[in-house]
PDB file of N, CA and C in Angstrom:
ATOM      1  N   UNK A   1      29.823 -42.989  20.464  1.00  0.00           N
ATOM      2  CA  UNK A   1      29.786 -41.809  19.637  1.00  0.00           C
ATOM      3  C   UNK A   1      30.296 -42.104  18.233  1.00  0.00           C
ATOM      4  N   UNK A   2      30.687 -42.918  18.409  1.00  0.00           N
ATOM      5  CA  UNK A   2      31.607 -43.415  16.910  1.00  0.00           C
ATOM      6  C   UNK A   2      30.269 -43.588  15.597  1.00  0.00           C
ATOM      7  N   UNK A   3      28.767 -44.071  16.102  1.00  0.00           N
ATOM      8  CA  UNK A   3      28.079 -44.329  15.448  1.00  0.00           C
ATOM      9  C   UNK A   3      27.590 -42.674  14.280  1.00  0.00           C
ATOM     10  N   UNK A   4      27.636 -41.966  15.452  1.00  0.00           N
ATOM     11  CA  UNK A   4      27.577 -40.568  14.893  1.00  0.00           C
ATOM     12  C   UNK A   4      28.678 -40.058  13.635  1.00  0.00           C
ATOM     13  N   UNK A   5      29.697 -40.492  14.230  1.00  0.00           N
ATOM     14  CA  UNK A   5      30.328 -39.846  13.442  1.00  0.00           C
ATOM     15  C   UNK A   5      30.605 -40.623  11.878  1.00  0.00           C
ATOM     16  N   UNK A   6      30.064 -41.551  11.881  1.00  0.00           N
ATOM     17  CA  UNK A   6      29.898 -42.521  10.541  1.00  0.00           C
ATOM     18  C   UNK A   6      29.122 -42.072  10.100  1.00  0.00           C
ATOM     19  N   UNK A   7      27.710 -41.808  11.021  1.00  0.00           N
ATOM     20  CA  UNK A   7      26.396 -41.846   9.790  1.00  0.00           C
ATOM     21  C   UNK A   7      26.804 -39.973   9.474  1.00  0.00           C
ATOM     22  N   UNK A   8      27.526 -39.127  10.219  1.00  0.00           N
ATOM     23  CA  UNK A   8      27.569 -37.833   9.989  1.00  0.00           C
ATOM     24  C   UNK A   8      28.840 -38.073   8.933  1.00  0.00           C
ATOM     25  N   UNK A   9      29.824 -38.616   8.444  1.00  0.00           N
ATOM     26  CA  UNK A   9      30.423 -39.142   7.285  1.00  0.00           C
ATOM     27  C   UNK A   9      29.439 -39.407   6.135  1.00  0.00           C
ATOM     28  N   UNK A  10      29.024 -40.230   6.185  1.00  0.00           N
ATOM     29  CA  UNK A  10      27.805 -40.652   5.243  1.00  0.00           C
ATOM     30  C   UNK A  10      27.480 -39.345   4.477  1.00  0.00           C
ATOM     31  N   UNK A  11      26.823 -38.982   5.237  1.00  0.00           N
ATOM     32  CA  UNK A  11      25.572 -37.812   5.088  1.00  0.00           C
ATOM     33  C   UNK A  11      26.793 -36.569   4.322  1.00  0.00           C
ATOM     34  N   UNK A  12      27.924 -36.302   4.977  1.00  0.00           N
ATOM     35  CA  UNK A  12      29.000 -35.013   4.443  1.00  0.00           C
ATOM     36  C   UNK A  12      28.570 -36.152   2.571  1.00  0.00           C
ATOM     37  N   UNK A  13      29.733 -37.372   2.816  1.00  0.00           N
ATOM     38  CA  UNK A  13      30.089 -37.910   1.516  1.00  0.00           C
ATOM     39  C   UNK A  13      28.513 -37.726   0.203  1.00  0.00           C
ATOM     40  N   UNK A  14      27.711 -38.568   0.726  1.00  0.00           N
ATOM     41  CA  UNK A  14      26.944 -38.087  -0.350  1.00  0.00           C
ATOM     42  C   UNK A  14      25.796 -36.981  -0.527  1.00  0.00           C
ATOM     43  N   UNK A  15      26.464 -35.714   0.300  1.00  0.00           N
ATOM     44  CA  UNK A  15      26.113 -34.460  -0.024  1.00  0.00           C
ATOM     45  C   UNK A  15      27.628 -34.107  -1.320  1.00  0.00           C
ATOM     46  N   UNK A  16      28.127 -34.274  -1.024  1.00  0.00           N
ATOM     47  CA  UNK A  16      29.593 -33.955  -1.605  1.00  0.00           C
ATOM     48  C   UNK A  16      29.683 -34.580  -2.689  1.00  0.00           C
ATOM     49  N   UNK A  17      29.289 -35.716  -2.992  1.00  0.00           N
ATOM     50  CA  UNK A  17      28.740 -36.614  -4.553  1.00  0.00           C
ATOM     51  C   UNK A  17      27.894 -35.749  -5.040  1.00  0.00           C
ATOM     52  N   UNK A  18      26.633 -35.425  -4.576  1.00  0.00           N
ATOM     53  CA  UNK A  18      25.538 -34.937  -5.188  1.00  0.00           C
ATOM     54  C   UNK A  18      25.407 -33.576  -4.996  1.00  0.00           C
ATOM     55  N   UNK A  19      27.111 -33.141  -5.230  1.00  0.00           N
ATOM     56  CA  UNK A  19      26.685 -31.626  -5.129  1.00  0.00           C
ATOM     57  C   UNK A  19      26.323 -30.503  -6.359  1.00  0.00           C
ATOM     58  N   UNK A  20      26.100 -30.848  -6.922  1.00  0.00           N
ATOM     59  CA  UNK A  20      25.910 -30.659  -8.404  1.00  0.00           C
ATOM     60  C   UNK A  20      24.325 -30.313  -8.491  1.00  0.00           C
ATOM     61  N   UNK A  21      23.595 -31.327  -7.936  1.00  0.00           N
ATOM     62  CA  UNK A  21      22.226 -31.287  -7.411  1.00  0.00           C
ATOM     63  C   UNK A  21      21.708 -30.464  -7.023  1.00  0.00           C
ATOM     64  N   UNK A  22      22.624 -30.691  -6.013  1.00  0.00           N
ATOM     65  CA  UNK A  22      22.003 -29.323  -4.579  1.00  0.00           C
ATOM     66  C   UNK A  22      22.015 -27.748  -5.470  1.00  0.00           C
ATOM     67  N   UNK A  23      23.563 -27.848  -5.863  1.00  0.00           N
ATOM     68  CA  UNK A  23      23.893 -26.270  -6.837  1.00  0.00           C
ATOM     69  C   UNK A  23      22.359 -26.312  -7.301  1.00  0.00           C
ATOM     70  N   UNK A  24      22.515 -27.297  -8.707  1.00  0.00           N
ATOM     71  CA  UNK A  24      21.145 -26.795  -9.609  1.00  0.00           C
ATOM     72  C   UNK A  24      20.047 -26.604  -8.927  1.00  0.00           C
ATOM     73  N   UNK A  25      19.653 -27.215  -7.926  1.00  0.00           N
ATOM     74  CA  UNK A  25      18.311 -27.012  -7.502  1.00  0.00           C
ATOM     75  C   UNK A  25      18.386 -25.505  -6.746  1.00  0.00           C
ATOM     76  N   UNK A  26      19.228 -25.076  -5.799  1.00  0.00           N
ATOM     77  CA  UNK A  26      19.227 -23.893  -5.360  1.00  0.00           C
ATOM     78  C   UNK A  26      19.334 -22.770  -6.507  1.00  0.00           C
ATOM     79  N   UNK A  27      20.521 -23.033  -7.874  1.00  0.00           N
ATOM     80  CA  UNK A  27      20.593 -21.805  -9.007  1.00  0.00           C
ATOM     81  C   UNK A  27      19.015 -21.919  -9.174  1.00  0.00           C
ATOM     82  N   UNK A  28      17.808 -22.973  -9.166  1.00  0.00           N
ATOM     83  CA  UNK A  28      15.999 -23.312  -9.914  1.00  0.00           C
ATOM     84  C   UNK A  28      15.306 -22.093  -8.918  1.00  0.00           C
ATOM     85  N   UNK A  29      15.819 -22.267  -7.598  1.00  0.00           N
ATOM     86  CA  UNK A  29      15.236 -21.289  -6.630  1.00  0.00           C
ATOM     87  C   UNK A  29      15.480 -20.129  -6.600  1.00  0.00           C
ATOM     88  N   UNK A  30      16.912 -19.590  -6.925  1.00  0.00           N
ATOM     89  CA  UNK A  30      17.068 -18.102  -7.091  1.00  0.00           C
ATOM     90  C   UNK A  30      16.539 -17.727  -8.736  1.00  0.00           C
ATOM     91  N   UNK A  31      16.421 -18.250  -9.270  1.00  0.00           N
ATOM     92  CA  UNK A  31      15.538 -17.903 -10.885  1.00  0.00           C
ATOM     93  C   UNK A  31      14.092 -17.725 -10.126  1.00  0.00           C
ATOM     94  N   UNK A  32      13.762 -18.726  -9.400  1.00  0.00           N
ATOM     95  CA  UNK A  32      12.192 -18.239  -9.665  1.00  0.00           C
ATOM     96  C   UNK A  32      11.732 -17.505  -8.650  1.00  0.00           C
ATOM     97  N   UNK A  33      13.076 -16.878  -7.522  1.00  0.00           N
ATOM     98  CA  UNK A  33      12.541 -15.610  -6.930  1.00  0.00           C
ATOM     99  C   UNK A  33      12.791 -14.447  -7.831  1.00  0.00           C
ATOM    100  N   UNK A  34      13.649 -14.490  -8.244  1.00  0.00           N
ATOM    101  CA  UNK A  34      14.667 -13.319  -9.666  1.00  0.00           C
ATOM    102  C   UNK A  34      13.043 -13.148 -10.412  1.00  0.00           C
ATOM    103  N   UNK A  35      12.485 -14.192 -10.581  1.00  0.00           N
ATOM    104  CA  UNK A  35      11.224 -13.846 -11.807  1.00  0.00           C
ATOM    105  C   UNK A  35       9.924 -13.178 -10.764  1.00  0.00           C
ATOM    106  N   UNK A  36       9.750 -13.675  -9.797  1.00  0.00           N
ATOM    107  CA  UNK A  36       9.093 -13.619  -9.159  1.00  0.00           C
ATOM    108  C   UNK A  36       8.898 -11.517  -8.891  1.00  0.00           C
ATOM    109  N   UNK A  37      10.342 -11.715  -8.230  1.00  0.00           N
ATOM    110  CA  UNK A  37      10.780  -9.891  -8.142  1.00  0.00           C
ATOM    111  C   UNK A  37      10.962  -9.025  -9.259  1.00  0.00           C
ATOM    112  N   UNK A  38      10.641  -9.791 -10.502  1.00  0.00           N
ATOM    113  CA  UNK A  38      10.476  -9.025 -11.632  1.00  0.00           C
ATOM    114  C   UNK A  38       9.059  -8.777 -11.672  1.00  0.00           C
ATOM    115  N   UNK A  39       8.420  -9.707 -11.831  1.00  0.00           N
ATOM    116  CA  UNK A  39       6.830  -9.632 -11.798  1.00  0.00           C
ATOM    117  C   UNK A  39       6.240  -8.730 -10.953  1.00  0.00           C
ATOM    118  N   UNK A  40       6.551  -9.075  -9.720  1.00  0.00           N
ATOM    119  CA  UNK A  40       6.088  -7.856  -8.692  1.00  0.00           C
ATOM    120  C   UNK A  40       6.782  -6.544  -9.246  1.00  0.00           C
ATOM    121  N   UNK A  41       7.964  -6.138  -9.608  1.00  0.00           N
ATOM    122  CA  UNK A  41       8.291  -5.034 -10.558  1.00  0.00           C
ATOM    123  C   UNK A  41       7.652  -4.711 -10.840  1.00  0.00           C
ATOM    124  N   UNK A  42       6.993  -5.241 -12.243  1.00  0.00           N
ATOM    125  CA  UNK A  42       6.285  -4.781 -13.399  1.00  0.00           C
ATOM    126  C   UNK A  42       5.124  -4.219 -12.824  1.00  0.00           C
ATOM    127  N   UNK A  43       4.160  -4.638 -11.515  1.00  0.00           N
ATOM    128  CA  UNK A  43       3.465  -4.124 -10.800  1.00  0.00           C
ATOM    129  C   UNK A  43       3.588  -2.958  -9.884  1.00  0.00           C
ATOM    130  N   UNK A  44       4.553  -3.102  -9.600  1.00  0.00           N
ATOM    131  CA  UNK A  44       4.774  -1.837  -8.172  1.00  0.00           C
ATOM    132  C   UNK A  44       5.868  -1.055  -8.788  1.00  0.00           C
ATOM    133  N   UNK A  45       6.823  -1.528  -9.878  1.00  0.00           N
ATOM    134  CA  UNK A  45       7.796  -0.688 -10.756  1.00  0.00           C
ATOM    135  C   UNK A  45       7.123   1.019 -11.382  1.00  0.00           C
ATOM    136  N   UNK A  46       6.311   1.207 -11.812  1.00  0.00           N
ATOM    137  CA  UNK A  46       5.495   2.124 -12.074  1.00  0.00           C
ATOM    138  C   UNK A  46       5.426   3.392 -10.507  1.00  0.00           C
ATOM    139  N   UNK A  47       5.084   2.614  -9.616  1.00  0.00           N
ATOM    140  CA  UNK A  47       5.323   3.511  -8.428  1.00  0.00           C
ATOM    141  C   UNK A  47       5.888   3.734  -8.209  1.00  0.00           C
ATOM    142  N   UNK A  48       7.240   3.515  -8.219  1.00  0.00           N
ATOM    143  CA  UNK A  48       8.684   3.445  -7.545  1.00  0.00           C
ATOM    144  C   UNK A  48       9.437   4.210  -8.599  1.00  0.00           C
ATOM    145  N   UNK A  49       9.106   4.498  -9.910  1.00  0.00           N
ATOM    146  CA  UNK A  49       9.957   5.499 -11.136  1.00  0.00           C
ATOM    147  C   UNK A  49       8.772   6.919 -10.550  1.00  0.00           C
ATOM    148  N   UNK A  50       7.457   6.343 -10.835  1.00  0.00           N
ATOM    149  CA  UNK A  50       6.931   7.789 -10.522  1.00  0.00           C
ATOM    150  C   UNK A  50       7.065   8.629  -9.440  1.00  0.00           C
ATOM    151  N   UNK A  51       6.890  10.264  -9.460  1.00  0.00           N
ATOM    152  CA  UNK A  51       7.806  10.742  -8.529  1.00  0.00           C
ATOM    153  C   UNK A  51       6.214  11.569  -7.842  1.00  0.00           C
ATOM    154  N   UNK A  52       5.002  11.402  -8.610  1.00  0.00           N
ATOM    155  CA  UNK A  52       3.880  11.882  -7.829  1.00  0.00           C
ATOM    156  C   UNK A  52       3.596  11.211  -6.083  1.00  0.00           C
ATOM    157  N   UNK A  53       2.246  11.629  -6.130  1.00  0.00           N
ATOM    158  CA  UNK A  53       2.061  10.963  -4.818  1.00  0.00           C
ATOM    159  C   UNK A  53       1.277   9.881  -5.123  1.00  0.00           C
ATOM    160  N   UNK A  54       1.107   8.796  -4.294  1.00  0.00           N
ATOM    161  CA  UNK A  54       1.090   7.789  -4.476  1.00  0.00           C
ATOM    162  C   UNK A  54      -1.110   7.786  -4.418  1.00  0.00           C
ATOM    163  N   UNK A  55      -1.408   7.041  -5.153  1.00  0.00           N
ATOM    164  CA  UNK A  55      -3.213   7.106  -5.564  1.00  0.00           C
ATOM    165  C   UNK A  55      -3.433   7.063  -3.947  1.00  0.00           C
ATOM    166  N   UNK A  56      -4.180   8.148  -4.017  1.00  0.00           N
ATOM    167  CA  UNK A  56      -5.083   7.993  -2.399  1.00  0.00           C
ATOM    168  C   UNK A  56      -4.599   8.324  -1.482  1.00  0.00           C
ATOM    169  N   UNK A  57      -3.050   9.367  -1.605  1.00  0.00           N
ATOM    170  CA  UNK A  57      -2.606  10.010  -0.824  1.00  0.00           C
ATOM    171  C   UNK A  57      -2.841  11.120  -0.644  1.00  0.00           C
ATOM    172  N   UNK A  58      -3.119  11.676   0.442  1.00  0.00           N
ATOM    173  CA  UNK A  58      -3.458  13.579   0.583  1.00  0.00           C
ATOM    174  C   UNK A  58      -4.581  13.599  -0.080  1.00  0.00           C
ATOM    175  N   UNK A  59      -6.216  12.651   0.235  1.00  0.00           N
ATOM    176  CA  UNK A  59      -7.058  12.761  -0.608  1.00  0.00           C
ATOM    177  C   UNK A  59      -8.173  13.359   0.497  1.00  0.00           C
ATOM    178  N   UNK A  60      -9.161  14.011  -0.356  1.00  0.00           N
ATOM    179  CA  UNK A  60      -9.963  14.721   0.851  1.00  0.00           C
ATOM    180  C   UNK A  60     -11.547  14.531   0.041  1.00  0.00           C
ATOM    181  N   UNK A  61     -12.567  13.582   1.234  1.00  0.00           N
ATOM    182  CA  UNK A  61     -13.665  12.816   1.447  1.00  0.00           C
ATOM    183  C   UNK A  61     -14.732  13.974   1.249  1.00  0.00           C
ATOM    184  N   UNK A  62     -16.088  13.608   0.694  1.00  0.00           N
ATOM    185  CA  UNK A  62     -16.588  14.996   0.939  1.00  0.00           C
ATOM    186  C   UNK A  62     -18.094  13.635   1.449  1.00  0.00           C
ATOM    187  N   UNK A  63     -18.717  14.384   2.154  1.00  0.00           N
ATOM    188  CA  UNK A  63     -19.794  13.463   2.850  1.00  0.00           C
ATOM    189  C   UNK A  63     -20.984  14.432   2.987  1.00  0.00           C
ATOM    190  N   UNK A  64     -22.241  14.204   2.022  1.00  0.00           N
ATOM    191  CA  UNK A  64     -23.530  15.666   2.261  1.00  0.00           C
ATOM    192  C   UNK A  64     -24.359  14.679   3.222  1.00  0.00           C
ATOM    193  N   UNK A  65     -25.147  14.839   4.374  1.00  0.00           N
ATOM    194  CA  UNK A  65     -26.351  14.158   4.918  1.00  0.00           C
ATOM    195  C   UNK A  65     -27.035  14.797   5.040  1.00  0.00           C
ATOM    196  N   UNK A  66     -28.765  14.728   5.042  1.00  0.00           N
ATOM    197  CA  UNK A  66     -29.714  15.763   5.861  1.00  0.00           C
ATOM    198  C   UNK A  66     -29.532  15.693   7.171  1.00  0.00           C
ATOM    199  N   UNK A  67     -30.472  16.884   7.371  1.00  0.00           N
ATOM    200  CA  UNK A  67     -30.443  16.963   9.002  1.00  0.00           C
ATOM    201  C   UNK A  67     -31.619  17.702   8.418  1.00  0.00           C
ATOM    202  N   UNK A  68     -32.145  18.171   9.766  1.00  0.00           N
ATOM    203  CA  UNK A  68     -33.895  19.254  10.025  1.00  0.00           C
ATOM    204  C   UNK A  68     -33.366  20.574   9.641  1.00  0.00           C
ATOM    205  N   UNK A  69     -33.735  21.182   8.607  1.00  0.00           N
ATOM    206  CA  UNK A  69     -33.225  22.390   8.344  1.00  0.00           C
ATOM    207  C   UNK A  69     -32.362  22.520   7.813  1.00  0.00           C
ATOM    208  N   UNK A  70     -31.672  21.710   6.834  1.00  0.00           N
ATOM    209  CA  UNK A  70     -30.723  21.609   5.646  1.00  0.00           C
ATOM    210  C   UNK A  70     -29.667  20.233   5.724  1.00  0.00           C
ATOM    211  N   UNK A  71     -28.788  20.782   5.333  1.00  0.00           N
ATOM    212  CA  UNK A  71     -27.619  19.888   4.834  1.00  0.00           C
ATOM    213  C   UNK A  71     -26.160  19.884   5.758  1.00  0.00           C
ATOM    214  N   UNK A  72     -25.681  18.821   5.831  1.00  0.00           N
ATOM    215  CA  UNK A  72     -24.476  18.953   6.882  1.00  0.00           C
ATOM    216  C   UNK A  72     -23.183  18.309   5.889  1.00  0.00           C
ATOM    217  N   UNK A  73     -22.301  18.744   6.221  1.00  0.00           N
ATOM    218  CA  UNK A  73     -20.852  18.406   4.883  1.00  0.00           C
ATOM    219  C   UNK A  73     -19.946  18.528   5.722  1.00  0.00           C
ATOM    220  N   UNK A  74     -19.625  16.841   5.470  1.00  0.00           N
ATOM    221  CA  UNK A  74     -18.667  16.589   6.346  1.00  0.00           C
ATOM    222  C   UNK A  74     -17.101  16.381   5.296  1.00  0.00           C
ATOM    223  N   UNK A  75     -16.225  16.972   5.976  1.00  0.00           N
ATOM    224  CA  UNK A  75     -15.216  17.012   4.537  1.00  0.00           C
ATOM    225  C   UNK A  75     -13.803  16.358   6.113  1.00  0.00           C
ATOM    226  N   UNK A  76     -13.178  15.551   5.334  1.00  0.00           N
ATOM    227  CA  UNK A  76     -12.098  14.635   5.731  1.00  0.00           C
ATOM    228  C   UNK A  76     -10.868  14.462   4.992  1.00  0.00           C
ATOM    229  N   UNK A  77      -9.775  14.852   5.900  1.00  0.00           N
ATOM    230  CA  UNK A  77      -8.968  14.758   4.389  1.00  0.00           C
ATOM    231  C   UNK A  77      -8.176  13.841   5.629  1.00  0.00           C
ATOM    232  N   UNK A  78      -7.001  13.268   4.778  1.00  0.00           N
ATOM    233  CA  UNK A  78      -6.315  12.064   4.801  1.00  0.00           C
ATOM    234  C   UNK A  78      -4.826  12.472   5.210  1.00  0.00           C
ATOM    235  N   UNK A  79      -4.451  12.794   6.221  1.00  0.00           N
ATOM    236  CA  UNK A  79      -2.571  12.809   6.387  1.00  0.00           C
ATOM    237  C   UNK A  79      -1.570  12.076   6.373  1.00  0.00           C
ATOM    238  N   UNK A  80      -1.026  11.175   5.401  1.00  0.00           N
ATOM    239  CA  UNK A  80       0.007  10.300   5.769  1.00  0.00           C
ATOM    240  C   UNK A  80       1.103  10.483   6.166  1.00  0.00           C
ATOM    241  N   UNK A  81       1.747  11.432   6.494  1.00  0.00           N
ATOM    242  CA  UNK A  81       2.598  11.653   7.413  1.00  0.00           C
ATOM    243  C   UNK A  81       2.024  11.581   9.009  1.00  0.00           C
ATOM    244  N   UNK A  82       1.202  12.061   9.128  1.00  0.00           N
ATOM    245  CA  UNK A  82       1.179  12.112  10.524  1.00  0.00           C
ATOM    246  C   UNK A  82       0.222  11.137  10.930  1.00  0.00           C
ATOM    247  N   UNK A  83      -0.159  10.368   9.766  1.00  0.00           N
ATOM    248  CA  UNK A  83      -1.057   9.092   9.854  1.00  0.00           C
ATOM    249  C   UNK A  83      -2.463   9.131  10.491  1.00  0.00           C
ATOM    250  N   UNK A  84      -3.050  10.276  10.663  1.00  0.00           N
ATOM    251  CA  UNK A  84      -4.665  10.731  10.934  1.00  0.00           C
ATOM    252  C   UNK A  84      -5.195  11.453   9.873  1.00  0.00           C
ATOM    253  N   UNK A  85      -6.903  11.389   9.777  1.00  0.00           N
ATOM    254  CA  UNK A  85      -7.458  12.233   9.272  1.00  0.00           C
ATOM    255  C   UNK A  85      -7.776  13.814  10.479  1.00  0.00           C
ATOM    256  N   UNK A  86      -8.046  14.511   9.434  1.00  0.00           N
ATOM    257  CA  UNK A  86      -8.636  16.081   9.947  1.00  0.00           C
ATOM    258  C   UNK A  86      -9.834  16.022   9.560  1.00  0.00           C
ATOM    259  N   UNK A  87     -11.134  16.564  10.175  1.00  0.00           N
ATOM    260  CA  UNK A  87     -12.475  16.552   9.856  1.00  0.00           C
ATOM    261  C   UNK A  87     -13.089  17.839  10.317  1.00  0.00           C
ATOM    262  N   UNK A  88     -13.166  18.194   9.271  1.00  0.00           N
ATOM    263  CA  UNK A  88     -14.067  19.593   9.239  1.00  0.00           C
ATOM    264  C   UNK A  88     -16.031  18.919   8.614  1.00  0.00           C
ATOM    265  N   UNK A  89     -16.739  19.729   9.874  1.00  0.00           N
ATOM    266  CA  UNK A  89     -18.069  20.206   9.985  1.00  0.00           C
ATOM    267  C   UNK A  89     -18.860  21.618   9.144  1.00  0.00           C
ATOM    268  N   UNK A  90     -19.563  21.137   8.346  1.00  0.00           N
ATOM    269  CA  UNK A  90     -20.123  22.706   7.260  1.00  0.00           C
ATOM    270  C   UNK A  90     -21.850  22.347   7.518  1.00  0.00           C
ATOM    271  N   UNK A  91     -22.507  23.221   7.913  1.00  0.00           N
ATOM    272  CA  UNK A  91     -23.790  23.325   7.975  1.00  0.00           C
ATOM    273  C   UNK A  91     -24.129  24.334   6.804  1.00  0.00           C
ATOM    274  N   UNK A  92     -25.569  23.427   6.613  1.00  0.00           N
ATOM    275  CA  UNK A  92     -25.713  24.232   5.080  1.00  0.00           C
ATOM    276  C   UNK A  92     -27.566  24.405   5.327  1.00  0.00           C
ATOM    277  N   UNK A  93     -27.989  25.917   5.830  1.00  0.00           N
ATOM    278  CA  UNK A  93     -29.389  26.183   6.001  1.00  0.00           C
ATOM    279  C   UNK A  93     -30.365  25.420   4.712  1.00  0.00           C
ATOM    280  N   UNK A  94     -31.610  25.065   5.197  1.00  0.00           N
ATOM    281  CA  UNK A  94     -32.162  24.459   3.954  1.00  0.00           C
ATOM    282  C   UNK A  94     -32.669  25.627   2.698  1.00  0.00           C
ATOM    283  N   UNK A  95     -32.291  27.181   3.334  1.00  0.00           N
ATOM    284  CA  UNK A  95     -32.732  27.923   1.969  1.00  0.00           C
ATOM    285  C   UNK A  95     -31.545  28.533   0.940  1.00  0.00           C
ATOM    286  N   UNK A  96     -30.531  28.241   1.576  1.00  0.00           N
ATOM    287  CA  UNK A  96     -29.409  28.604   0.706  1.00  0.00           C
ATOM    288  C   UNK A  96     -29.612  27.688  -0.596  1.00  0.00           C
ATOM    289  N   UNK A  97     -28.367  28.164  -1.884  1.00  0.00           N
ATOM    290  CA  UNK A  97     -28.279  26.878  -2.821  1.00  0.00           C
ATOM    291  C   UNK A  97     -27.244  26.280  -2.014  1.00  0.00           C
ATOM    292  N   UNK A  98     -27.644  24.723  -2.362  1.00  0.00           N
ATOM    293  CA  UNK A  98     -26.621  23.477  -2.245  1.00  0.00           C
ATOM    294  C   UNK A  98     -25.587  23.589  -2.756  1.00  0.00           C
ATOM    295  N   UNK A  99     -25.774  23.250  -3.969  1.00  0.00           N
ATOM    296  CA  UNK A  99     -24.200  23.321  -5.445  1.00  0.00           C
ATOM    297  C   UNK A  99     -23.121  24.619  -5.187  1.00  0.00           C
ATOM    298  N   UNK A 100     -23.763  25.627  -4.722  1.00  0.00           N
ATOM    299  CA  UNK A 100     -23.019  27.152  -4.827  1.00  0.00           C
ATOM    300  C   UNK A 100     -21.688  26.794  -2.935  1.00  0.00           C
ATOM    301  N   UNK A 101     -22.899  26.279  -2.148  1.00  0.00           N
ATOM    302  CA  UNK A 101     -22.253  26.371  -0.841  1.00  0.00           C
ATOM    303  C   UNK A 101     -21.570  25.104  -1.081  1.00  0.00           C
ATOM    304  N   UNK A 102     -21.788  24.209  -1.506  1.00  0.00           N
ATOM    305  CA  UNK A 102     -20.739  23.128  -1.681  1.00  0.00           C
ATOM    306  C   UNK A 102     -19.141  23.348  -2.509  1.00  0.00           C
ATOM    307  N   UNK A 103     -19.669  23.864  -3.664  1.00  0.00           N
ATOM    308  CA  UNK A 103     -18.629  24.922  -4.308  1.00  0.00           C
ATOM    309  C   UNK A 103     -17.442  26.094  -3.116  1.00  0.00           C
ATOM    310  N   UNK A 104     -18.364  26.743  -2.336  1.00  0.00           N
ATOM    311  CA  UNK A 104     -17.268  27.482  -2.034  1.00  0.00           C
ATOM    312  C   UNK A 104     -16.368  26.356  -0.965  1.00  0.00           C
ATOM    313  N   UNK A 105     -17.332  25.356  -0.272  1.00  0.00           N
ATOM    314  CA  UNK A 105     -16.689  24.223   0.620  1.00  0.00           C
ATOM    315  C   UNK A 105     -15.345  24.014  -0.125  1.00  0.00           C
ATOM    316  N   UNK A 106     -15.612  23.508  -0.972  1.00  0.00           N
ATOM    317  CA  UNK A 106     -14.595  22.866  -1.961  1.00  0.00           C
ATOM    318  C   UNK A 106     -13.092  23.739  -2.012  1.00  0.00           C
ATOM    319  N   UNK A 107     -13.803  24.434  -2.698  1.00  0.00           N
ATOM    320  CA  UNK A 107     -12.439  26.015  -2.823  1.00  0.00           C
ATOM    321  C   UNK A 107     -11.749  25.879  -1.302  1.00  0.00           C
ATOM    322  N   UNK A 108     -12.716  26.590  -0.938  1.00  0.00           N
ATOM    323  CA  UNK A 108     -11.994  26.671   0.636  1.00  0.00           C
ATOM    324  C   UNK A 108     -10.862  25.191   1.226  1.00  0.00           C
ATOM    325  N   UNK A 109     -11.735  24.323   0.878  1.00  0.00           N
ATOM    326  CA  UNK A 109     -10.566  23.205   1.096  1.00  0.00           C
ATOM    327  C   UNK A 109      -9.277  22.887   0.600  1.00  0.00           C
ATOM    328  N   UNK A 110      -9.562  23.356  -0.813  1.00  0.00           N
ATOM    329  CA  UNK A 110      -8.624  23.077  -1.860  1.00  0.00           C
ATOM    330  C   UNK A 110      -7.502  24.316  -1.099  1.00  0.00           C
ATOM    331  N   UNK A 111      -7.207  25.427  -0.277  1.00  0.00           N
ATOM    332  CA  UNK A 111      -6.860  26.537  -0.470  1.00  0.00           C
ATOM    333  C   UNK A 111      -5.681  25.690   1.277  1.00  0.00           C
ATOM    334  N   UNK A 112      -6.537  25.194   1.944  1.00  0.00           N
ATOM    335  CA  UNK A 112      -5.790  24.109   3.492  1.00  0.00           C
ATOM    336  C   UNK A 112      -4.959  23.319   3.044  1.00  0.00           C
TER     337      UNK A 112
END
C-alpha cells in the first residue's frame, strides 16, 4: 500500500504547486458561464421584467372548413394552467353570410 500512498503524495504535491493554475482556469470557467447567463439574459431577460402573458399564451385558434351545406368553425383555445385545449364546434348554413357569422363567433369567444 505504501506505493499508493506515494503516487497519492505526488499527485496532492503537484496539485498544490500548480495551484494557481487550477484557480485561473476554474475563475476562465465561471466568466464564461457569468457571460454565457448574461447572454441568455439579454434573450429571455425581456420576459422575465415583463409582467404580460407570455406570446402564445391564452391564445384561441380559429379553423373555417367546408362541409355539404356550408361552413364548419372550429375555434380552440389554449389553457396553460390546466395544460389542455377547449374546442368548440360552429356550423355555418351555406346561405347565411360567412364574415357576419364568423364575427359574432369571434365576439362570443372573446366574451369565455
Amino acid at each position: 500500500m505504501k506505493w499508493f500512498d506515494r503516487w497519492f503524495y505526488k499527485q496532492a504535491k503537484k496539485a498544490w504547486e500548480n495551484k494557481s493554475r487550477y484557480e485561473m482556469e476554474e475563475e476562465v470557467k465561471q466568466m464564461k458561464e457569468r457571460a454565457s447567463i448574461k447572454m441568455a439574459g439579454l434573450q429571455v431577460g425581456t420576459a422575465m421584467v415583463e409582467k404580460g402573458a407570455p406570446e402564445g399564451e391564452g391564445t384561441i385558434r380559429f379553423e373555417i372548413s367546408s362541409a355539404v351545406g356550408g361552413k364548419i368553425v372550429t375555434v380552440r383555445r389554449s389553457d396553460p394552467r390546466k395544460d389542455h385545449y377547449d374546442q368548440q364546434t360552429y356550423v355555418i348554413p351555406s346561405g347565411e353570410d360567412l364574415g357576419e357569422r364568423v364575427a359574432r363567433i369571434i365576439n362570443l369567444e372573446q366574451f369565455r
